[in-house]
PDB file of N, CA and C in Angstrom:
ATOM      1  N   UNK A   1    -119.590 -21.090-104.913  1.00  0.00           N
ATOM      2  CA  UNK A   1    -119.884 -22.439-104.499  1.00  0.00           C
ATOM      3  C   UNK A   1    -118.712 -22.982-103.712  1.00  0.00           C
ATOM      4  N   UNK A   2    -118.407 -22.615-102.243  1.00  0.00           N
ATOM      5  CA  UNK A   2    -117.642 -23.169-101.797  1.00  0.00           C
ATOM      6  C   UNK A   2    -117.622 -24.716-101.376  1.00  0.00           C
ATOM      7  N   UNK A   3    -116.611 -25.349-101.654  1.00  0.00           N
ATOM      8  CA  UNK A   3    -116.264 -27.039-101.662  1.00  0.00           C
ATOM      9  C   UNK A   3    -116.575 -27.787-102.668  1.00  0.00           C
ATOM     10  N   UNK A   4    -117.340 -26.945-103.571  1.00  0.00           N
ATOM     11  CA  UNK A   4    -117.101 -27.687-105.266  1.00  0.00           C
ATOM     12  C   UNK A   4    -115.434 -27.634-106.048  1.00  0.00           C
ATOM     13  N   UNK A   5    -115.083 -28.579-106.153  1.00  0.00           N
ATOM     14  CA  UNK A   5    -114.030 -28.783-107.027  1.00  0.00           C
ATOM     15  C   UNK A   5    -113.941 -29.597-108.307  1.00  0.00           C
ATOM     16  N   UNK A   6    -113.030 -29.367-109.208  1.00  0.00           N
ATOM     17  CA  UNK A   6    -113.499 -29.519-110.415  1.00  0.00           C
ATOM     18  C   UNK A   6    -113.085 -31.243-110.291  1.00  0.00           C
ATOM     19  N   UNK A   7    -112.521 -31.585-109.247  1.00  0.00           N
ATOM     20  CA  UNK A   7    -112.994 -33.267-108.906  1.00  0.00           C
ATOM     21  C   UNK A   7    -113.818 -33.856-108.631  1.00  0.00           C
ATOM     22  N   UNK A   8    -114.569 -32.968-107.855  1.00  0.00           N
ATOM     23  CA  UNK A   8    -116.040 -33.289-107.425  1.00  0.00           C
ATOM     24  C   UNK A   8    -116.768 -33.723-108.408  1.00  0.00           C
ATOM     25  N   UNK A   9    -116.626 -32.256-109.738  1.00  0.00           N
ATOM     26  CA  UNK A   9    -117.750 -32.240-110.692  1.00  0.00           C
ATOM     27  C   UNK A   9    -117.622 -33.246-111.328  1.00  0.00           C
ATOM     28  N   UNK A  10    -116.183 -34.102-111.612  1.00  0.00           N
ATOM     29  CA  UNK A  10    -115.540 -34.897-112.694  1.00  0.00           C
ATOM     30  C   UNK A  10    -116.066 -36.113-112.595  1.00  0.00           C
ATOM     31  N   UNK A  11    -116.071 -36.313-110.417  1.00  0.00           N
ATOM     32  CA  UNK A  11    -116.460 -37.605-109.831  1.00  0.00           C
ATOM     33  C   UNK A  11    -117.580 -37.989-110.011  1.00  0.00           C
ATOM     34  N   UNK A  12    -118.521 -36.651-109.681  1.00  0.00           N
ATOM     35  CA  UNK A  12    -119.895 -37.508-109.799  1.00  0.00           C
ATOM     36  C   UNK A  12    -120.230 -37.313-111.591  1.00  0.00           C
ATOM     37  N   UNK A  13    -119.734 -36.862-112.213  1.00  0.00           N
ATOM     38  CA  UNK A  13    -120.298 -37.043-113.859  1.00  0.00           C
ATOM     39  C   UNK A  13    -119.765 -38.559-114.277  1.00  0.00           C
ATOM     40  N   UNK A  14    -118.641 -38.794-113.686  1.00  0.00           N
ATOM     41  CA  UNK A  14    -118.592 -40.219-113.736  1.00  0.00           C
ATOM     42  C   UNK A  14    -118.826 -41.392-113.053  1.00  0.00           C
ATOM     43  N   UNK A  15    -119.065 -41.153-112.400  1.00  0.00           N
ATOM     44  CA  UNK A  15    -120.421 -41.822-111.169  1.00  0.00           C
ATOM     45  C   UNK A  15    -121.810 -41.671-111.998  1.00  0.00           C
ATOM     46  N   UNK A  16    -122.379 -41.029-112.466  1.00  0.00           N
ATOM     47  CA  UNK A  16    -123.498 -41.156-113.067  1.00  0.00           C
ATOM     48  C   UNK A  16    -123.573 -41.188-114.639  1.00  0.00           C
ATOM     49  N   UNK A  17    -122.608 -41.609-114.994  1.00  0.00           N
ATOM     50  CA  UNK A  17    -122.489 -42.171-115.941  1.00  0.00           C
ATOM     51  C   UNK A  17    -122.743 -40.500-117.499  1.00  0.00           C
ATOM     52  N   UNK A  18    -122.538 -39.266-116.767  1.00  0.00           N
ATOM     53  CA  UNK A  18    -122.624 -38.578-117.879  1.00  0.00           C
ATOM     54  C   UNK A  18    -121.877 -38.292-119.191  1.00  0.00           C
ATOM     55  N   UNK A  19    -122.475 -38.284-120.142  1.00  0.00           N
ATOM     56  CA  UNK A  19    -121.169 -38.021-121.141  1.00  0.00           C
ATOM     57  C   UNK A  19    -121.287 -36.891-122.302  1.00  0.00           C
ATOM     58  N   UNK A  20    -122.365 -36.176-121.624  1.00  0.00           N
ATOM     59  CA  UNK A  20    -122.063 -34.421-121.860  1.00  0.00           C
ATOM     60  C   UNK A  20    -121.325 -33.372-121.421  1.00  0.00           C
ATOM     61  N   UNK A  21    -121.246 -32.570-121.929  1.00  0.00           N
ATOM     62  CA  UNK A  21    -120.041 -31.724-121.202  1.00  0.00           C
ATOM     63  C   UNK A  21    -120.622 -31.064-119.667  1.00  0.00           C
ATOM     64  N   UNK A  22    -120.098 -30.934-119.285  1.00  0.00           N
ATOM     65  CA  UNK A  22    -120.599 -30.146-117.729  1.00  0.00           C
ATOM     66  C   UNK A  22    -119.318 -29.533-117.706  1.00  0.00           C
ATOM     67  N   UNK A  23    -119.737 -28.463-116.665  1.00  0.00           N
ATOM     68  CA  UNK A  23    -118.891 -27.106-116.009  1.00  0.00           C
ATOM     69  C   UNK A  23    -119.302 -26.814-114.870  1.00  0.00           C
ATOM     70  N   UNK A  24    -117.843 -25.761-114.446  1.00  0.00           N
ATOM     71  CA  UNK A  24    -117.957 -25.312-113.147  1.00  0.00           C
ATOM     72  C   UNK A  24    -118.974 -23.824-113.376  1.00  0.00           C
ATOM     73  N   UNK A  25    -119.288 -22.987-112.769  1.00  0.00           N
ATOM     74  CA  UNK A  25    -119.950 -21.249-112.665  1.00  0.00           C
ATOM     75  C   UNK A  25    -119.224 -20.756-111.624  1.00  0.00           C
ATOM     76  N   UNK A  26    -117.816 -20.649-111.474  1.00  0.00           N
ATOM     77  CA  UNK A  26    -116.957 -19.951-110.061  1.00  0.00           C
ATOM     78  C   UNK A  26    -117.526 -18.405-110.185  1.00  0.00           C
ATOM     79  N   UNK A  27    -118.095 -18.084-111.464  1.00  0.00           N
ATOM     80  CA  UNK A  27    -118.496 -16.408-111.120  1.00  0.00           C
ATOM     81  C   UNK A  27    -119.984 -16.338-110.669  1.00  0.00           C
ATOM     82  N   UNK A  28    -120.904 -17.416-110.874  1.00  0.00           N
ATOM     83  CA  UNK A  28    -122.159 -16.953-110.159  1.00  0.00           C
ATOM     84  C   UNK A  28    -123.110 -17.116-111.172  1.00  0.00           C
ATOM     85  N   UNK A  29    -123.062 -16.783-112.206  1.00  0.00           N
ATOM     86  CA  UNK A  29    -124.080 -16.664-113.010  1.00  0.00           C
ATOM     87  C   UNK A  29    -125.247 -17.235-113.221  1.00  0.00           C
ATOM     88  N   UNK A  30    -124.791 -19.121-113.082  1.00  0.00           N
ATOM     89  CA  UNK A  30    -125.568 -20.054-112.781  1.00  0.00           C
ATOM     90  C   UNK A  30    -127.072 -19.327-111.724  1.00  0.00           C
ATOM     91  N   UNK A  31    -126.664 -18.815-110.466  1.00  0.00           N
ATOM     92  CA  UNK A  31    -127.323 -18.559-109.437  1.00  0.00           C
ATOM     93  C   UNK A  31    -128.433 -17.655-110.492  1.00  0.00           C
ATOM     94  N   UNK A  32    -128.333 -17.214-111.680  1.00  0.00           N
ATOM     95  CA  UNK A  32    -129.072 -15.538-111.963  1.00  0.00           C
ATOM     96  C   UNK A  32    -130.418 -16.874-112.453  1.00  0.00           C
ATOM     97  N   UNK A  33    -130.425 -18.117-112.614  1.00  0.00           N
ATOM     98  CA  UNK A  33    -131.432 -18.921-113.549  1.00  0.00           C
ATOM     99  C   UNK A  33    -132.069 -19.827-112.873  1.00  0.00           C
ATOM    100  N   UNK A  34    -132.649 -19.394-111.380  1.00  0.00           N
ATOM    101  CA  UNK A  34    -133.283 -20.267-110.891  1.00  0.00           C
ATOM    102  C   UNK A  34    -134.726 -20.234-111.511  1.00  0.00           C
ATOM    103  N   UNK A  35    -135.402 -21.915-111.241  1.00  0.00           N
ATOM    104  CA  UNK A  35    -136.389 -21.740-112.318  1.00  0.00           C
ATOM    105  C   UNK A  35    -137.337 -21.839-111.292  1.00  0.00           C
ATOM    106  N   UNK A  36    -138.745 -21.926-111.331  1.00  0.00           N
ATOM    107  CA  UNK A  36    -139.551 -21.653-110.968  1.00  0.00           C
ATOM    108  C   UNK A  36    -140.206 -22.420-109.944  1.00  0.00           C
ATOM    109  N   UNK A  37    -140.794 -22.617-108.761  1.00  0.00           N
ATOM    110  CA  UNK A  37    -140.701 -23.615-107.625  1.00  0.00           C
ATOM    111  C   UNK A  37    -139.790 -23.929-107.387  1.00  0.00           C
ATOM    112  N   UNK A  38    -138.667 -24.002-107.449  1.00  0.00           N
ATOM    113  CA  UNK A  38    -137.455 -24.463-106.952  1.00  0.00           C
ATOM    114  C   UNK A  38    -137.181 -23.913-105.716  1.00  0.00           C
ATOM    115  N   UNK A  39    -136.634 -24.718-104.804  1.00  0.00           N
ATOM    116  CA  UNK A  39    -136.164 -23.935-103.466  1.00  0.00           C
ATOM    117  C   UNK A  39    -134.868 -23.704-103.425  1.00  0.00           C
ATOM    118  N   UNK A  40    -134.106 -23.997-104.303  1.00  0.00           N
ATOM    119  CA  UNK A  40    -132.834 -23.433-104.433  1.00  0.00           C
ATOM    120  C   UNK A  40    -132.349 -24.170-105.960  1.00  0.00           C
ATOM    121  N   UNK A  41    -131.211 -23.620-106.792  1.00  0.00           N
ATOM    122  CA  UNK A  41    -130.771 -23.617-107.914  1.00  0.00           C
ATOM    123  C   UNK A  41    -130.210 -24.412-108.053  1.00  0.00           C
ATOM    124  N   UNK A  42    -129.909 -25.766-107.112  1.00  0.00           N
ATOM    125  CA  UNK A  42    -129.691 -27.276-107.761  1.00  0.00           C
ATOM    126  C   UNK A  42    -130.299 -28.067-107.050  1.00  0.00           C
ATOM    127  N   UNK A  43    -130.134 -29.305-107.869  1.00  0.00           N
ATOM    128  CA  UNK A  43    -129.507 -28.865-109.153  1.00  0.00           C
ATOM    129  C   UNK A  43    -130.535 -28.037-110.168  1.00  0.00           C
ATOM    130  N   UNK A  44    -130.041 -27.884-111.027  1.00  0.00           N
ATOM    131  CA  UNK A  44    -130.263 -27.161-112.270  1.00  0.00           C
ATOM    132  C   UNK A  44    -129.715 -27.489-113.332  1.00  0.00           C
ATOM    133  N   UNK A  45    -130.467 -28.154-114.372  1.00  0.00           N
ATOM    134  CA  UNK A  45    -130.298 -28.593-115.482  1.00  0.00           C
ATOM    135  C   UNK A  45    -130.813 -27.702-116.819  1.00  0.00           C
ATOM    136  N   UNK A  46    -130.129 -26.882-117.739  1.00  0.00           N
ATOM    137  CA  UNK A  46    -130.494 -26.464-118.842  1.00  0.00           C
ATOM    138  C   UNK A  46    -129.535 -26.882-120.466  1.00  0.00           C
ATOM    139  N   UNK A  47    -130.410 -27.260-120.715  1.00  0.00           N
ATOM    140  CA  UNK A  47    -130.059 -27.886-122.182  1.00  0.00           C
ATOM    141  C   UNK A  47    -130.369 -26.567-123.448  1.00  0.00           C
ATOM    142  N   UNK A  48    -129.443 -25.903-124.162  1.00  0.00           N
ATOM    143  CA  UNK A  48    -129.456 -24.831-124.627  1.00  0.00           C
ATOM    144  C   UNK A  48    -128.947 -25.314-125.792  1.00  0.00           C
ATOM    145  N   UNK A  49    -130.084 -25.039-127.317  1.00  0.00           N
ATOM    146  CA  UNK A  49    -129.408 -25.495-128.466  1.00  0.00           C
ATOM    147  C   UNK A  49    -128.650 -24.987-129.123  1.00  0.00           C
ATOM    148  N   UNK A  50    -128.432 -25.254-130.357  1.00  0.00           N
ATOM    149  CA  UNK A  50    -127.388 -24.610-131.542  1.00  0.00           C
ATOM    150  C   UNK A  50    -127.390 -23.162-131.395  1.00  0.00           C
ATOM    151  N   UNK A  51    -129.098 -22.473-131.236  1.00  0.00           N
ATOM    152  CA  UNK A  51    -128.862 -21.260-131.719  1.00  0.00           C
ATOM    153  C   UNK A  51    -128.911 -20.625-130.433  1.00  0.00           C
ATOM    154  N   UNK A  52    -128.506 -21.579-129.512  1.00  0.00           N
ATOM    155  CA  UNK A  52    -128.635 -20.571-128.317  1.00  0.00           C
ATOM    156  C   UNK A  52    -130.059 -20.135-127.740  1.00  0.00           C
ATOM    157  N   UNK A  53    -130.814 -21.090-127.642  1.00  0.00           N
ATOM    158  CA  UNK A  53    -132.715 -21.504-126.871  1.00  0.00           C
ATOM    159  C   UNK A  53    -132.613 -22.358-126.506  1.00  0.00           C
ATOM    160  N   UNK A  54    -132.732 -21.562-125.271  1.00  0.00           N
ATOM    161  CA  UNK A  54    -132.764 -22.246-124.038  1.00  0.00           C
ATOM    162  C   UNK A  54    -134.174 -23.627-124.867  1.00  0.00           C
ATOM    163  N   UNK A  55    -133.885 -25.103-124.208  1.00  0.00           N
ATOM    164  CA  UNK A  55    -135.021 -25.929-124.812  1.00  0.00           C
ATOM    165  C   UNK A  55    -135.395 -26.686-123.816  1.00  0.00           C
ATOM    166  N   UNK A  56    -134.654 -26.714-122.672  1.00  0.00           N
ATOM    167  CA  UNK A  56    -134.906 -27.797-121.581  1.00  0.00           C
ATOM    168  C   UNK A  56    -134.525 -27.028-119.941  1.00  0.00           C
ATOM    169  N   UNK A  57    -135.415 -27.008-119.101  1.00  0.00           N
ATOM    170  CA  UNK A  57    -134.897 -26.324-117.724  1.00  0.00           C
ATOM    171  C   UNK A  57    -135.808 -27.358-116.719  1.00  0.00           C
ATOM    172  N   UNK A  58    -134.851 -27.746-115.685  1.00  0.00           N
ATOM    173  CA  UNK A  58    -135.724 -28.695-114.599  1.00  0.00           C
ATOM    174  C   UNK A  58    -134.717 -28.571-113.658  1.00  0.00           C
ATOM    175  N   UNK A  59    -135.242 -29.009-112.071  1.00  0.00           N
ATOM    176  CA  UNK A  59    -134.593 -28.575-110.919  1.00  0.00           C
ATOM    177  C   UNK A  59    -134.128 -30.272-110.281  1.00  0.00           C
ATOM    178  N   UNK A  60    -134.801 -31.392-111.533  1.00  0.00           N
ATOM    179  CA  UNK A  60    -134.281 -32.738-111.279  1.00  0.00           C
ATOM    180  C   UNK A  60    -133.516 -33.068-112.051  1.00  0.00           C
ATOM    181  N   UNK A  61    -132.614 -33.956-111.287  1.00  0.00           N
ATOM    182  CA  UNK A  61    -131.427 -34.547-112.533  1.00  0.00           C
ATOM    183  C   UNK A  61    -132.065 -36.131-113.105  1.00  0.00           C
ATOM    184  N   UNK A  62    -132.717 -35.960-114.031  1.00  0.00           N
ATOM    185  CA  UNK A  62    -132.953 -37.106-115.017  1.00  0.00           C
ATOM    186  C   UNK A  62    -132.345 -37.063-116.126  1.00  0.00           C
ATOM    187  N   UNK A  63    -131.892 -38.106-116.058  1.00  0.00           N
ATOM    188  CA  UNK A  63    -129.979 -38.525-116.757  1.00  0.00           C
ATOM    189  C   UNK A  63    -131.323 -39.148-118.047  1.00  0.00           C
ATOM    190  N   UNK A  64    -132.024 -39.832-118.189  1.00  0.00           N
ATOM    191  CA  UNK A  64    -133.256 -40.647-119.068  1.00  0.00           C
ATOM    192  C   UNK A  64    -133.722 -39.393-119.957  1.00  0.00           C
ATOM    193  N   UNK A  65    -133.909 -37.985-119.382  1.00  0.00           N
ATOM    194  CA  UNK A  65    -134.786 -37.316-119.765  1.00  0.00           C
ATOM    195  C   UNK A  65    -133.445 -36.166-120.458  1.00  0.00           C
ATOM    196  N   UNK A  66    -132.542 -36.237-120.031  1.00  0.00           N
ATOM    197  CA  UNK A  66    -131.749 -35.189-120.261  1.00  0.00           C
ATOM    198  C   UNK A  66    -131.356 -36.161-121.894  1.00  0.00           C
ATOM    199  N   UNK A  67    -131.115 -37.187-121.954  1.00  0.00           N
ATOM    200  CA  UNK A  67    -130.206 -37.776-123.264  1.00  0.00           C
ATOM    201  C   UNK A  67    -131.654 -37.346-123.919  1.00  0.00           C
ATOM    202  N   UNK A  68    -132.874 -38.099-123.632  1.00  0.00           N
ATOM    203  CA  UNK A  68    -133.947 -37.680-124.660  1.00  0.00           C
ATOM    204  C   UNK A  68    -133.678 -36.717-125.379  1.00  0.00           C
ATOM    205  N   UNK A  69    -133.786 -35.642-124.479  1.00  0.00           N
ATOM    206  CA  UNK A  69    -133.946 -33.750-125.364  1.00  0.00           C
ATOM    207  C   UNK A  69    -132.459 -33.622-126.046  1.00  0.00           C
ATOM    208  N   UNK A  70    -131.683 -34.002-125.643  1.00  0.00           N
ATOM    209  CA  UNK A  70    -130.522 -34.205-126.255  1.00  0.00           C
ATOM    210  C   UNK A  70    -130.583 -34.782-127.772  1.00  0.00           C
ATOM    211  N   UNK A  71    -130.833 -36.378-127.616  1.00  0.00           N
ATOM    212  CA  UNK A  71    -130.710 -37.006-129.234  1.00  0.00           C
ATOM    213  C   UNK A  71    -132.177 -36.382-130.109  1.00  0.00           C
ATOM    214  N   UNK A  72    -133.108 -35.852-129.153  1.00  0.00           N
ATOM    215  CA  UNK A  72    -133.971 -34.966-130.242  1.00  0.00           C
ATOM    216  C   UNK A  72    -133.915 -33.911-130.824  1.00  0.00           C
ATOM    217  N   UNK A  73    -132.380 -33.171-130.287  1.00  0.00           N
ATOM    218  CA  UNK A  73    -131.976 -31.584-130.853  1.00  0.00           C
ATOM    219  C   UNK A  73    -131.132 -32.227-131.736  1.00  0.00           C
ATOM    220  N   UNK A  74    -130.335 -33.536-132.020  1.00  0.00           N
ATOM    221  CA  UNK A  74    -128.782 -33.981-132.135  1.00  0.00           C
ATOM    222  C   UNK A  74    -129.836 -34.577-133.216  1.00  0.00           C
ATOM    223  N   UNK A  75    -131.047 -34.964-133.448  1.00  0.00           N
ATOM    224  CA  UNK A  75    -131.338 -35.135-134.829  1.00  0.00           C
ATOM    225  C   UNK A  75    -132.087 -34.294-135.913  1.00  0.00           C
ATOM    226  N   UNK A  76    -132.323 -33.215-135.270  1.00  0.00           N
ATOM    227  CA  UNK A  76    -132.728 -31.789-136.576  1.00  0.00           C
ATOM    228  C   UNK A  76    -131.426 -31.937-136.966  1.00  0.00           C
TER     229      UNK A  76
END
């Protein structure tokens, strides 16, 4: 991902007010999980629980929809 910097990522997570963890993928991997209709792999949002299932994949960033699936894994 050339011209992503980990300021970039920092800027806009705080610009949009996120307060989950996010990361960089400098090795690629990200690229191996494009989901389905998508015309390219962002964004790309996957929400992956405790045991490691996968529970949430979408190619839109809904900040509304992402806390949802969030406080509904964060209360099992």
């Amino acid at each position: 991902m050339t011209g992503v910097t980990d300021d970039l990522v920092r800027d806009f997570a705080e610009h949009n007010g996120v307060t989950f963890p996010v990361m960089r993928d400098p090795s690629g991997t990200y690229g191996q999980y494009d989901s389905v209709g998508s015309s390219a792999p962002f964004p790309l949002d996957v929400i992956v629980d405790q045991d490691g299932i996968v529970r949430y994949v979408d190619t839109r960033f809904e900040p509304d929809v992402l806390q949802e699936v969030i406080d509904g894994l964060l209360a099992r």
